[in-house]
N, C-alpha and C. Protein backbone atom coordinates (compact mmCIF):
# COMPACT_ATOMS: atom_id res chain seq x y z
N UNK A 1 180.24 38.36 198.14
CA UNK A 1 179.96 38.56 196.73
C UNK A 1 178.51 38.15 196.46
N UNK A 2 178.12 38.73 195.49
CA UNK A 2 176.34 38.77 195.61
C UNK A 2 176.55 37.80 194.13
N UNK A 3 175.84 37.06 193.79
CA UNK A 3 175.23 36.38 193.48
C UNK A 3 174.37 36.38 191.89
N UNK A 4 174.07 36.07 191.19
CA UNK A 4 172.63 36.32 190.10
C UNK A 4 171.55 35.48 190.67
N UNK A 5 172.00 34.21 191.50
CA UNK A 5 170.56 33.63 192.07
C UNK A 5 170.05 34.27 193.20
N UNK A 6 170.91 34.87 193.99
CA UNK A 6 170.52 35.91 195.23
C UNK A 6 169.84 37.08 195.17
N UNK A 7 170.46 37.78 193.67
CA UNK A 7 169.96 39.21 193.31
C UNK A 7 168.00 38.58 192.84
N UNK A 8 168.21 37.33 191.77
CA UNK A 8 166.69 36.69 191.38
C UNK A 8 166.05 36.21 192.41
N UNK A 9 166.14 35.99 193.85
CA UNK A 9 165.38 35.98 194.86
C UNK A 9 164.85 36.91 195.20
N UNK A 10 165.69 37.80 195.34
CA UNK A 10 165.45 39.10 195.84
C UNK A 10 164.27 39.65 195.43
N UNK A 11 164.25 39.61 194.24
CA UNK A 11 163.71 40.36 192.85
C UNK A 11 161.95 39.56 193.10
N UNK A 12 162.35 38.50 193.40
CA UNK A 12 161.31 37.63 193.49
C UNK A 12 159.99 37.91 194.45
N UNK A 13 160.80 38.03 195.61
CA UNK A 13 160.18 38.18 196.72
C UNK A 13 159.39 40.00 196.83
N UNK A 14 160.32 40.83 196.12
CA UNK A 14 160.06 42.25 196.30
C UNK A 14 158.37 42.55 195.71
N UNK A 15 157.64 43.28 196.33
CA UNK A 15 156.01 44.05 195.83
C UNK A 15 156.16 44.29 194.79
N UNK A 16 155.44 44.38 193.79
CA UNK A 16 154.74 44.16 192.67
C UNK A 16 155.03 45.63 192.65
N UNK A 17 154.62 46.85 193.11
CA UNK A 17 154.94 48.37 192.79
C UNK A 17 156.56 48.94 192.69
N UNK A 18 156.87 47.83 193.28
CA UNK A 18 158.89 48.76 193.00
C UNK A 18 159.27 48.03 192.03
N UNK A 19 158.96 46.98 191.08
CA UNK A 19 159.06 46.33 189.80
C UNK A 19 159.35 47.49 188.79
N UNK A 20 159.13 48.26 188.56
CA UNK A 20 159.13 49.22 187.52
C UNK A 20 160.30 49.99 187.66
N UNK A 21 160.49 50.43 189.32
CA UNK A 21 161.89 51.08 189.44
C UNK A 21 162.96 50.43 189.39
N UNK A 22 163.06 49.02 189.02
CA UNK A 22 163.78 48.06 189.55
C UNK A 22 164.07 47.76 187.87
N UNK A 23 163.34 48.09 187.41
CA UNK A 23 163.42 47.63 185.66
C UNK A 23 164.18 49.06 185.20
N UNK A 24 163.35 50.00 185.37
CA UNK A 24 163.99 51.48 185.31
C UNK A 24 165.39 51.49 185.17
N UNK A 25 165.78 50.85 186.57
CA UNK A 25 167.25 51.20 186.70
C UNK A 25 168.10 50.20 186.22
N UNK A 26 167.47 49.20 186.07
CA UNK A 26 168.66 48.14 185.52
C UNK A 26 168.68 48.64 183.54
N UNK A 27 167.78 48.71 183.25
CA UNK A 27 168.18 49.40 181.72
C UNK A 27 169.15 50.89 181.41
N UNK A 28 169.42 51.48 183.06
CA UNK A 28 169.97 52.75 182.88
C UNK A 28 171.08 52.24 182.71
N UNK A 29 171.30 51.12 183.52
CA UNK A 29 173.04 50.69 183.60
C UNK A 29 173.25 50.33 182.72
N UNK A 30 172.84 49.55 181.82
CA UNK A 30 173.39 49.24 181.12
C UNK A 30 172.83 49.53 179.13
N UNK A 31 172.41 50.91 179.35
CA UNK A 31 172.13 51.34 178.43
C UNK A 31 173.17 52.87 178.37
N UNK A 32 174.34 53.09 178.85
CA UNK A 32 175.00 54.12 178.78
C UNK A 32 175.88 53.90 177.78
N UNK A 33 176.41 55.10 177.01
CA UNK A 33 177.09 54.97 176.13
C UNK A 33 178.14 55.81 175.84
N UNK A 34 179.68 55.28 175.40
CA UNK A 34 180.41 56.13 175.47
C UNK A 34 180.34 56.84 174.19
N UNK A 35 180.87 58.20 174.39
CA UNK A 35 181.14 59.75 173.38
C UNK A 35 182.04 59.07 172.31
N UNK A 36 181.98 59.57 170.93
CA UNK A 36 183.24 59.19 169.94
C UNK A 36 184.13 60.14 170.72
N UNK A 37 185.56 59.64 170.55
CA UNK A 37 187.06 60.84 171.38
C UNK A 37 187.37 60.86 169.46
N UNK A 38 187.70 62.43 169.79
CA UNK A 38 188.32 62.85 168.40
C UNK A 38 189.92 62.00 168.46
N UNK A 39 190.56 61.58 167.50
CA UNK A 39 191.75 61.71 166.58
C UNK A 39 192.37 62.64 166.76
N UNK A 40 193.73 62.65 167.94
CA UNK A 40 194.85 63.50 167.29
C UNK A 40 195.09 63.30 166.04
N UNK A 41 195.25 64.61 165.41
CA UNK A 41 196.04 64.06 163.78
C UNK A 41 197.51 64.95 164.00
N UNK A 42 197.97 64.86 163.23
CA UNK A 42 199.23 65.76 163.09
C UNK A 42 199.53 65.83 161.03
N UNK A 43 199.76 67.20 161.58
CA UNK A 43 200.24 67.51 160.15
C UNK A 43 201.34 66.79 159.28
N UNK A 44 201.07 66.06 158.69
CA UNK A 44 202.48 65.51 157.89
C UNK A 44 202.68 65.82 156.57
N UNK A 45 202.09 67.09 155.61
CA UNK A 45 202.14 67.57 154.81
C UNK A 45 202.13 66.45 153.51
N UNK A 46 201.08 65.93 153.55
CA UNK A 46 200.69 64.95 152.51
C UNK A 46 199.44 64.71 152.42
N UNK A 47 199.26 63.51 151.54
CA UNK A 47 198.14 62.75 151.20
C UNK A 47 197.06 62.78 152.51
N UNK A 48 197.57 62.37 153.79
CA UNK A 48 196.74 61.84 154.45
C UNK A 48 195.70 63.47 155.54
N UNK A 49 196.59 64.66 155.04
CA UNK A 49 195.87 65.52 155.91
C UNK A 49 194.43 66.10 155.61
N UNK A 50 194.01 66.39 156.34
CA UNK A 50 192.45 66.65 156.55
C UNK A 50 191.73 65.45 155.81
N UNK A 51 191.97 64.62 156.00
CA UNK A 51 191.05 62.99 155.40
C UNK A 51 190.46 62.45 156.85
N UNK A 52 189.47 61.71 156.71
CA UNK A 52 188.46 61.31 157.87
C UNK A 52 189.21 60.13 158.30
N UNK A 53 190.31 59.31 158.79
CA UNK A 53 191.07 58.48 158.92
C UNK A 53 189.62 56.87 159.13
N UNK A 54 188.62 57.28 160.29
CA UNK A 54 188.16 56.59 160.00
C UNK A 54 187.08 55.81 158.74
N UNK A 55 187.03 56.90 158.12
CA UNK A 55 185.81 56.77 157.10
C UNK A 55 186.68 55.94 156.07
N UNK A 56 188.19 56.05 156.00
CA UNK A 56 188.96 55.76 155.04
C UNK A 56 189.38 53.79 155.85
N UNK A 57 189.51 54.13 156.96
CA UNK A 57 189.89 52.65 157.22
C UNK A 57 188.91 51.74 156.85
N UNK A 58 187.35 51.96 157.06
CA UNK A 58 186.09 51.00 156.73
C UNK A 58 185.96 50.93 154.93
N UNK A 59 186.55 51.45 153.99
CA UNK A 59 186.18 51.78 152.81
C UNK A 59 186.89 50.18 152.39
């Protein structure tokens, strides 16, 4: 199992020119983001159809 003081050695020791790819990629990881997933709705022939369920829960 690797470490955070092992990975900061690493990091340490590495040339001054792969610094950038090394920054590059650590912001890719953890800059991904998940899609909104639509709402099954189902018809229940009332009040609640075609309403934004979430827009209504934050109100």
């Amino acid at each position: 199992m690797i470490t955070k003081a092992r990975i900061k050695r690493k990091i340490d020791r590495m040339p001054n020119e792969f610094l950038d790819k090394v920054y590059n990629y650590i912001n890719n990881l953890t800059s991904s983001k998940k899609g909104m997933r639509k709402i099954h709705t189902y018809k229940l022939k009332g009040q609640f159809d075609d309403v934004n369920i979430r827009a209504k829960a934050y109100e």
